[in-house]
N, C-alpha and C. Protein backbone atom coordinates (compact mmCIF):
# COMPACT_ATOMS: atom_id res chain seq x y z
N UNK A 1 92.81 98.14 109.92
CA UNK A 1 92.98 99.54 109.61
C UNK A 1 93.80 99.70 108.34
N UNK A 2 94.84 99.11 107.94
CA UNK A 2 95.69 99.13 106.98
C UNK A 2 94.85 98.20 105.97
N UNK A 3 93.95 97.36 105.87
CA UNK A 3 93.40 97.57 104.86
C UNK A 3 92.03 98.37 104.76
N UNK A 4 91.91 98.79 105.13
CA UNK A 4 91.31 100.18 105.21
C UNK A 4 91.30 101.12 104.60
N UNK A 5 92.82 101.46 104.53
CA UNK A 5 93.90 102.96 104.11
C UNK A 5 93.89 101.90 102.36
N UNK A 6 94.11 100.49 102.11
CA UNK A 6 94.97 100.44 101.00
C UNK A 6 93.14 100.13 100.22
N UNK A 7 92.27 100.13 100.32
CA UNK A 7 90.98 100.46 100.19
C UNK A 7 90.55 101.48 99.68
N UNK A 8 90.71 102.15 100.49
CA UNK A 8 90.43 103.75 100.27
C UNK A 8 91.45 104.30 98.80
N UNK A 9 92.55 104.08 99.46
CA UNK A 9 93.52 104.17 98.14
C UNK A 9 93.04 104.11 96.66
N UNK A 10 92.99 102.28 96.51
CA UNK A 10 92.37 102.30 95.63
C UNK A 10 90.59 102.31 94.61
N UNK A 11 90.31 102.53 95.90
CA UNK A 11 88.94 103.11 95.56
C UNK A 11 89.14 104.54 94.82
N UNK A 12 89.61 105.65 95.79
CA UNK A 12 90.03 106.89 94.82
C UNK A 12 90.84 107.17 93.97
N UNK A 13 91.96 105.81 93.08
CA UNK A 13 92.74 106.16 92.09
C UNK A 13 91.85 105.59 91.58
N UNK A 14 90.96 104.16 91.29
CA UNK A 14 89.53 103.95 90.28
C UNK A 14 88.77 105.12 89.91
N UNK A 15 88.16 106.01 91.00
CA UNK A 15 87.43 107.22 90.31
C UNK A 15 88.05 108.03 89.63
N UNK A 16 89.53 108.30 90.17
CA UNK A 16 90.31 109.44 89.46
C UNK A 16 90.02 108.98 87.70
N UNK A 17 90.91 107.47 87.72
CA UNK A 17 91.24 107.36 86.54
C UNK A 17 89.68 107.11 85.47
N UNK A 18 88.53 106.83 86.20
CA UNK A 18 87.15 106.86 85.41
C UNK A 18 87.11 108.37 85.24
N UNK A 19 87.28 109.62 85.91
CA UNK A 19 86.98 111.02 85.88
C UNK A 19 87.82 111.34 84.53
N UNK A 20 89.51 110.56 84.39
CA UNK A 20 90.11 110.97 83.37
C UNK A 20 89.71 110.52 81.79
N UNK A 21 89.02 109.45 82.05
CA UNK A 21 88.59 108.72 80.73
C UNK A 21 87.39 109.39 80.25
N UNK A 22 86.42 109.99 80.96
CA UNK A 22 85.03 110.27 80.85
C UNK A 22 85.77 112.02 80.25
N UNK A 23 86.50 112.61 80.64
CA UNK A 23 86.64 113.53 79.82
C UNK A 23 87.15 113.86 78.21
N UNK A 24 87.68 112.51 77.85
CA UNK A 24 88.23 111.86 76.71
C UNK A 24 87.15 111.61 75.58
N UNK A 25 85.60 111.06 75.89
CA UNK A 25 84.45 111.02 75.19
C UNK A 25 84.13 112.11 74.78
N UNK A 26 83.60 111.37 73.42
CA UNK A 26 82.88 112.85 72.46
C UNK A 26 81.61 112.62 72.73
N UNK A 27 81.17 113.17 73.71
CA UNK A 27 79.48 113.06 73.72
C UNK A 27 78.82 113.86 72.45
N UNK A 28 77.38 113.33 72.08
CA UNK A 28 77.07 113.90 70.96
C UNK A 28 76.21 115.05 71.39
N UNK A 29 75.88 116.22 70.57
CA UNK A 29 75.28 117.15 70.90
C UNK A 29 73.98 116.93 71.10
N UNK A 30 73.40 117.03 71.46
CA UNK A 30 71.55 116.97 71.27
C UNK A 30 71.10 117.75 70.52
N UNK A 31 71.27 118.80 69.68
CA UNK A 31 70.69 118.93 68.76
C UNK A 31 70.80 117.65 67.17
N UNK A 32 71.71 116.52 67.73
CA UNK A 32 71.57 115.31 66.80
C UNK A 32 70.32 114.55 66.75
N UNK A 33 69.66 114.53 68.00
CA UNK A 33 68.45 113.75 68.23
C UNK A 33 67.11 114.34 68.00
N UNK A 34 66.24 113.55 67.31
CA UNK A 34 65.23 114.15 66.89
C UNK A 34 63.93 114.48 68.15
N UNK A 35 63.52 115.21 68.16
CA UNK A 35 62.45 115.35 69.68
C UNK A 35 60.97 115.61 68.71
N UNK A 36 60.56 115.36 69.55
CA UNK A 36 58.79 115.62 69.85
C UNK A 36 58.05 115.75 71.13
N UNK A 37 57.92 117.30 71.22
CA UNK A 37 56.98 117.80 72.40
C UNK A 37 55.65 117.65 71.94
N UNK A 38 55.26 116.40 72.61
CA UNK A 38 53.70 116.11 72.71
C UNK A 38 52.82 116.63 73.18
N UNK A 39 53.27 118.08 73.47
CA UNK A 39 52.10 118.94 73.99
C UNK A 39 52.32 120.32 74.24
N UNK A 40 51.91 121.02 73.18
CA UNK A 40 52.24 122.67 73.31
C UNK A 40 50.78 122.93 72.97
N UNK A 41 51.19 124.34 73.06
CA UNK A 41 49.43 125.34 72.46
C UNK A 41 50.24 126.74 71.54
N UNK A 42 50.77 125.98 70.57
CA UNK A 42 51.48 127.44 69.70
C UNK A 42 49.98 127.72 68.80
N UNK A 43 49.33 128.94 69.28
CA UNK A 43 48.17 129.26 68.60
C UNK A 43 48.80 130.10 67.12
N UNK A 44 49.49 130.94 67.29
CA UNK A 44 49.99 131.52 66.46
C UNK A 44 51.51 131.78 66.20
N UNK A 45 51.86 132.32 65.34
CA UNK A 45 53.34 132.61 64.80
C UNK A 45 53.94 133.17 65.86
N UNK A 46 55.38 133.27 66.36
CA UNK A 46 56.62 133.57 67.13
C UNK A 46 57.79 133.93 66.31
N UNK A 47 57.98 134.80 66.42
CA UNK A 47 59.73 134.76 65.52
C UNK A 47 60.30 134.23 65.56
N UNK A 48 61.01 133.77 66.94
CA UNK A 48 61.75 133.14 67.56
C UNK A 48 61.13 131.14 67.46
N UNK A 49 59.91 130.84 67.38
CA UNK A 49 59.44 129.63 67.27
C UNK A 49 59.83 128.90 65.74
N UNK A 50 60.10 129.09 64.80
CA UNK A 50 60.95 128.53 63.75
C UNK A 50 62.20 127.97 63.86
N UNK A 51 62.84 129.10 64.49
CA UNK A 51 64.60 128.98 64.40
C UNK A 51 64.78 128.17 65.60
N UNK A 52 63.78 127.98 66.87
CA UNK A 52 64.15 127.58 68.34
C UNK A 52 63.93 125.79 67.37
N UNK A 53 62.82 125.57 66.98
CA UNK A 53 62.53 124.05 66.27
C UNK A 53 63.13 123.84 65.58
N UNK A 54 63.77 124.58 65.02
CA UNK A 54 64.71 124.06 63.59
C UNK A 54 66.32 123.70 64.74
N UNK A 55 66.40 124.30 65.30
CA UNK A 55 67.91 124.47 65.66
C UNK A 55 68.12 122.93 66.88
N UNK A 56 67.07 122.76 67.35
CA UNK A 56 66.60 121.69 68.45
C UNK A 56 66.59 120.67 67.78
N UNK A 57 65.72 120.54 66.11
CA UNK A 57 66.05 119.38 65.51
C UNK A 57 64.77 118.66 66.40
N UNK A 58 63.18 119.69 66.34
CA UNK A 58 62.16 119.10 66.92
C UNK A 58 60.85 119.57 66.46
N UNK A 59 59.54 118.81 66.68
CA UNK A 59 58.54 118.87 66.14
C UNK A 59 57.68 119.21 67.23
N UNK A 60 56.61 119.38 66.85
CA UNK A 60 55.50 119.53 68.31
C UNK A 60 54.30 119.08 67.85
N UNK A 61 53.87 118.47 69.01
CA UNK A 61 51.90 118.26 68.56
C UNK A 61 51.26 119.46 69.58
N UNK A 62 50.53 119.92 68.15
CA UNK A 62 49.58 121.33 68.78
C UNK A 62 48.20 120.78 69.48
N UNK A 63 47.77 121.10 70.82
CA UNK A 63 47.09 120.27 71.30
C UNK A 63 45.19 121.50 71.19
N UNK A 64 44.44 120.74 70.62
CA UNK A 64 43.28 121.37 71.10
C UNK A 64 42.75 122.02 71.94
N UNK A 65 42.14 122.73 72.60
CA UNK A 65 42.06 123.56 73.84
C UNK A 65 40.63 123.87 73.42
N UNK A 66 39.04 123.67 74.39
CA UNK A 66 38.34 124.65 73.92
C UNK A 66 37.86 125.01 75.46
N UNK A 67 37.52 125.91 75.61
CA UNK A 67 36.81 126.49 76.79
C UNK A 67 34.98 126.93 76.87
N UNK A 68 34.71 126.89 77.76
CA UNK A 68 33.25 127.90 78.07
C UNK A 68 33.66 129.06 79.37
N UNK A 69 33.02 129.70 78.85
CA UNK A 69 32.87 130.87 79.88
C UNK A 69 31.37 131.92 79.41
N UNK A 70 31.50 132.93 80.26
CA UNK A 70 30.22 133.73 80.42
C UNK A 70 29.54 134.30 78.95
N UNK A 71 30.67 134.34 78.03
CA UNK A 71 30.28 134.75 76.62
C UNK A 71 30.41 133.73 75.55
N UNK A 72 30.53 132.19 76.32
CA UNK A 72 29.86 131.04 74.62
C UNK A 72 31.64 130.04 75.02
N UNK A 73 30.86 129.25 74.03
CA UNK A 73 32.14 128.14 73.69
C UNK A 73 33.05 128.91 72.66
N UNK A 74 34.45 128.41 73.08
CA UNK A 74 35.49 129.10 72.22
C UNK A 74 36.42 127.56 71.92
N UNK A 75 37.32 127.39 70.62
CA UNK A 75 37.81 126.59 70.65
C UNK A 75 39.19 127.13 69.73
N UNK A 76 40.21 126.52 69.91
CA UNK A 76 41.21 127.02 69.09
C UNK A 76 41.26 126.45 67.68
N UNK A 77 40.99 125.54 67.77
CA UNK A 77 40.99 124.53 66.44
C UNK A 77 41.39 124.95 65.03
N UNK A 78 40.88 126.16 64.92
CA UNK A 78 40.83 126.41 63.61
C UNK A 78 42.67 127.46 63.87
N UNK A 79 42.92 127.72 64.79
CA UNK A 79 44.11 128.54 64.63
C UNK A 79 45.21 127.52 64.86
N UNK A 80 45.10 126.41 65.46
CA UNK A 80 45.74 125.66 65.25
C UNK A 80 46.01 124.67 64.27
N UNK A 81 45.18 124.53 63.08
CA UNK A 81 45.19 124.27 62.24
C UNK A 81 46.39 124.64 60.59
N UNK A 82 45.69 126.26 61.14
CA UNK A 82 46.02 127.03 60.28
C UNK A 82 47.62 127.52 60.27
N UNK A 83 48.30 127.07 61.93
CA UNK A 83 49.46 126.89 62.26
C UNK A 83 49.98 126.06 61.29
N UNK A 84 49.42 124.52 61.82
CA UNK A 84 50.14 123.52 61.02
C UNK A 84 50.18 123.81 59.90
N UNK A 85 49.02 124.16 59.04
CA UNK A 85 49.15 123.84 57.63
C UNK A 85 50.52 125.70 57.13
N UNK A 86 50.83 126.34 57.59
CA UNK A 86 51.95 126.87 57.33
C UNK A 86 53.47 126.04 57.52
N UNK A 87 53.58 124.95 58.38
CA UNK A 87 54.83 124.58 58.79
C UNK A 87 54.14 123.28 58.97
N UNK A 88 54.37 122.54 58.05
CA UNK A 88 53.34 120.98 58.44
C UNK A 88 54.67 120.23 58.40
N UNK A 89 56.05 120.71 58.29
CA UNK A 89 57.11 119.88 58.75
C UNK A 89 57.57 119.69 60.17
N UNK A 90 56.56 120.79 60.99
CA UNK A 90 57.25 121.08 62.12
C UNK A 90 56.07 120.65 62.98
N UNK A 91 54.66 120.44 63.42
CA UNK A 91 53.83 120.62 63.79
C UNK A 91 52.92 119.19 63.31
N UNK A 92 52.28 118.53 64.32
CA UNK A 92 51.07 117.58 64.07
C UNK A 92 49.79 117.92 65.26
N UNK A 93 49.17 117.81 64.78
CA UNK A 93 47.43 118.25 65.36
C UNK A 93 47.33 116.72 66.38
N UNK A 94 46.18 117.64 67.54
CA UNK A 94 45.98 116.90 68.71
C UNK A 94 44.82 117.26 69.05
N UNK A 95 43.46 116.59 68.33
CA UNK A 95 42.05 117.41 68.53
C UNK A 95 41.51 116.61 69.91
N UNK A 96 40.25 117.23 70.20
CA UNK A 96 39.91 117.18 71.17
C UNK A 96 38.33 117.68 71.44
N UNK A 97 37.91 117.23 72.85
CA UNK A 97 36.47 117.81 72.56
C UNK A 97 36.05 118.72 74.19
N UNK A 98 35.09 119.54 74.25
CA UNK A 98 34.44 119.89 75.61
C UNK A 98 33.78 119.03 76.42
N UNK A 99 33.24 118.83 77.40
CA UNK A 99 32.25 118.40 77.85
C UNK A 99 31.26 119.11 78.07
N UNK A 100 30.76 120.39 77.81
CA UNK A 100 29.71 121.26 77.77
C UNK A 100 28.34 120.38 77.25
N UNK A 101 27.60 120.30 77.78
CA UNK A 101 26.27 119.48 77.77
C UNK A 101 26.42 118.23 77.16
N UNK A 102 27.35 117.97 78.25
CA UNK A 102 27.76 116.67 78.49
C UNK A 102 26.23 115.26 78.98
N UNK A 103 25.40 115.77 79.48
CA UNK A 103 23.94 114.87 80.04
C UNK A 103 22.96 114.89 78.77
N UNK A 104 23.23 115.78 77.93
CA UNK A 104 22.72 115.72 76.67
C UNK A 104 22.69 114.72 75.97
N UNK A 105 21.75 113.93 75.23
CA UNK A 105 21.68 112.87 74.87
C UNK A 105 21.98 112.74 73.60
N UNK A 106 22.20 113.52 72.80
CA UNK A 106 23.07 113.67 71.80
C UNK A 106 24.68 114.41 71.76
N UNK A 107 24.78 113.99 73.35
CA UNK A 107 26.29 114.48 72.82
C UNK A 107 27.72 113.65 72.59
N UNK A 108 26.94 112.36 72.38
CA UNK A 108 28.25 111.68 71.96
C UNK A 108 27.87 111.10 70.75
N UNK A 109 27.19 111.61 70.15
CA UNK A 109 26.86 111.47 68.46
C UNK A 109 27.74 113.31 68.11
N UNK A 110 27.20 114.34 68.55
CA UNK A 110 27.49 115.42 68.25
C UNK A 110 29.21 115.25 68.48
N UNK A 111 29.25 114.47 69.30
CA UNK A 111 31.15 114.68 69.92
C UNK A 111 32.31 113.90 68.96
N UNK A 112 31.30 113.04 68.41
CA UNK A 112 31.97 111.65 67.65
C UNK A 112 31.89 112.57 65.73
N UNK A 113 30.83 113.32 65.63
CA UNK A 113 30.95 113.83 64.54
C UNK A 113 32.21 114.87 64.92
N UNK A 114 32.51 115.51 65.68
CA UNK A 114 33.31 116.61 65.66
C UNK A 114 34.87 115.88 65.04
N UNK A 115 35.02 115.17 66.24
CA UNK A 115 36.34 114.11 66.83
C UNK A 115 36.15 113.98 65.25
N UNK A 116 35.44 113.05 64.25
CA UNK A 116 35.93 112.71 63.01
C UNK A 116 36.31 113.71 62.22
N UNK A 117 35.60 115.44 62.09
CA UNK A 117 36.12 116.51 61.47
C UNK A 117 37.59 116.65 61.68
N UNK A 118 38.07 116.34 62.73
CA UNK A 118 39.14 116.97 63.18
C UNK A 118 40.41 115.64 62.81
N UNK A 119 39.93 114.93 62.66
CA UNK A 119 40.91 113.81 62.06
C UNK A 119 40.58 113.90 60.83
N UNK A 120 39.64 114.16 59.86
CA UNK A 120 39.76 114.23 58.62
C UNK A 120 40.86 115.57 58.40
N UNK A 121 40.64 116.40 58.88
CA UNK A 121 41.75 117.90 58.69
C UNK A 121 42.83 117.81 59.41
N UNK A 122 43.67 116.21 59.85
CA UNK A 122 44.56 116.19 60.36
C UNK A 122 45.28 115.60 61.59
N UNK A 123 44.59 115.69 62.19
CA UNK A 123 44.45 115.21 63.61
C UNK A 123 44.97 113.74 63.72
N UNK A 124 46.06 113.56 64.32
CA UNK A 124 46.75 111.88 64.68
C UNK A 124 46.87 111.76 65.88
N UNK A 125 45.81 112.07 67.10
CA UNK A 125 45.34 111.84 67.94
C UNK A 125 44.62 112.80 68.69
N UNK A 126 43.77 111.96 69.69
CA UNK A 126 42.92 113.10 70.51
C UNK A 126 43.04 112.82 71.99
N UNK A 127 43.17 114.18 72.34
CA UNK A 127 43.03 114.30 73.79
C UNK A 127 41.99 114.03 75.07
N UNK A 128 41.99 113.20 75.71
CA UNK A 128 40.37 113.09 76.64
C UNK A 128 40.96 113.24 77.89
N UNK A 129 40.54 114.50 78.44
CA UNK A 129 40.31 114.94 79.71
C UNK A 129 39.97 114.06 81.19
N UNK A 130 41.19 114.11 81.70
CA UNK A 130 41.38 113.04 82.48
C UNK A 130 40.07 113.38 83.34
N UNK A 131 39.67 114.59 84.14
CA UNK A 131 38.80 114.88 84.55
C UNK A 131 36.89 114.59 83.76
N UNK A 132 37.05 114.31 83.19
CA UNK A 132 35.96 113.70 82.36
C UNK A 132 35.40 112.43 82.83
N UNK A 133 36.21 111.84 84.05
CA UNK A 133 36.22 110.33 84.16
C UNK A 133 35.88 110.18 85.81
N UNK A 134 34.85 109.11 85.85
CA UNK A 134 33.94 108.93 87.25
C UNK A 134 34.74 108.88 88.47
N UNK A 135 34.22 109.76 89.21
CA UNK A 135 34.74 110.40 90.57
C UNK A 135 33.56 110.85 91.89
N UNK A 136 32.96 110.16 91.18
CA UNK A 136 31.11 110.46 92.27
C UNK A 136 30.25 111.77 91.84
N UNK A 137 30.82 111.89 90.11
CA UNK A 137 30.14 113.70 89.74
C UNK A 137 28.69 112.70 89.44
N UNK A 138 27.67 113.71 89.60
CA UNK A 138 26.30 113.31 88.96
C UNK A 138 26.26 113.20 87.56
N UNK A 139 24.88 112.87 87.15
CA UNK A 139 24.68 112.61 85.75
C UNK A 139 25.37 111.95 85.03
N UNK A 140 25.69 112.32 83.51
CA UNK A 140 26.85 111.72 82.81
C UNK A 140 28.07 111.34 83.33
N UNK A 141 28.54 111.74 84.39
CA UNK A 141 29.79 111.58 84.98
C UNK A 141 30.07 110.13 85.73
N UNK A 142 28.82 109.40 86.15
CA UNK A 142 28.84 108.48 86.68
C UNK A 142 28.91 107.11 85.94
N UNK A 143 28.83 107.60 84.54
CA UNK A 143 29.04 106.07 84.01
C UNK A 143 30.45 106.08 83.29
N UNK A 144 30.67 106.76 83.18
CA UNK A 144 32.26 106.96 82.76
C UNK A 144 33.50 106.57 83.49
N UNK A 145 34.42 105.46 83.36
CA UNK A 145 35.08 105.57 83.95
C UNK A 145 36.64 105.11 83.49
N UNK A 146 38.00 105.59 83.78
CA UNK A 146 39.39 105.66 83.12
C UNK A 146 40.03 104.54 83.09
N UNK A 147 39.22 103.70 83.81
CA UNK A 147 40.31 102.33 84.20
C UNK A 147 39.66 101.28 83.45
């Protein structure tokens, strides 16, 4: 029991005196370290999106996005572009493609021409849709696979 008590003792004057030293460090701020968010969708200007990156001491990759729905293919590409090339200190491109007629037999000639547009205007990497990848879907889906 008494060493027990002289245990305990000095077990809690060790933490004390680590609690007193750790307040003594100059931790550095984090706005010292440089960041990169590998994945936003800043389509357009923010007021507040300049001064928040500048002050953070960070960059972002703008990521491609295109959709289908009831009225056509839409893609951001070109507004994200047009982002970067205003603030190309702050911002790097992240193109990308649909799978919209995907069983089409020209669509990985049509997909491979795009993918190169989009790295010629910038693009230092591309995104592929994890869902794109064989899971028992029919057609094109079945020869594709992530691993």
């Amino acid at each position: 029991m008494k060493n027990t008590i002289y245990f305990t003792l000095l077990l809690s004057l060790c933490t004390w005196l680590s609690c007193q030293n750790s307040s003594q460090t100059n931790p550095r701020d984090q706005t010292d370290f440089a960041k990169i968010d590998l994945h936003s969708h800043y389509r357009s200007d923010r007021v507040f999106l300049q001064p928040l990156l500048e002050h953070w001491n960070m960059k972002t990759v703008l990521v491609e996005v295109s959709k289908d729905d009831s009225t056509g293919q839409h893609s951001y590409w070109n507004e994200i572009q047009s982002h970067r090339d205003r603030y190309p200190q702050r911002f790097y491109l992240c193109g990308g493609f649909n799978g919209h007629g995907i069983d089409d037999p020209l669509f990985v000639e049509r997909t491979i021409q795009e993918l190169q547009t989009q790295i010629d205007q910038g693009a230092v990497m591309i995104k592929v849709w994890k869902n794109f990848f064989g899971d028992g879907r029919q057609g094109f889906f079945r020869k594709v696979y992530s691993d």
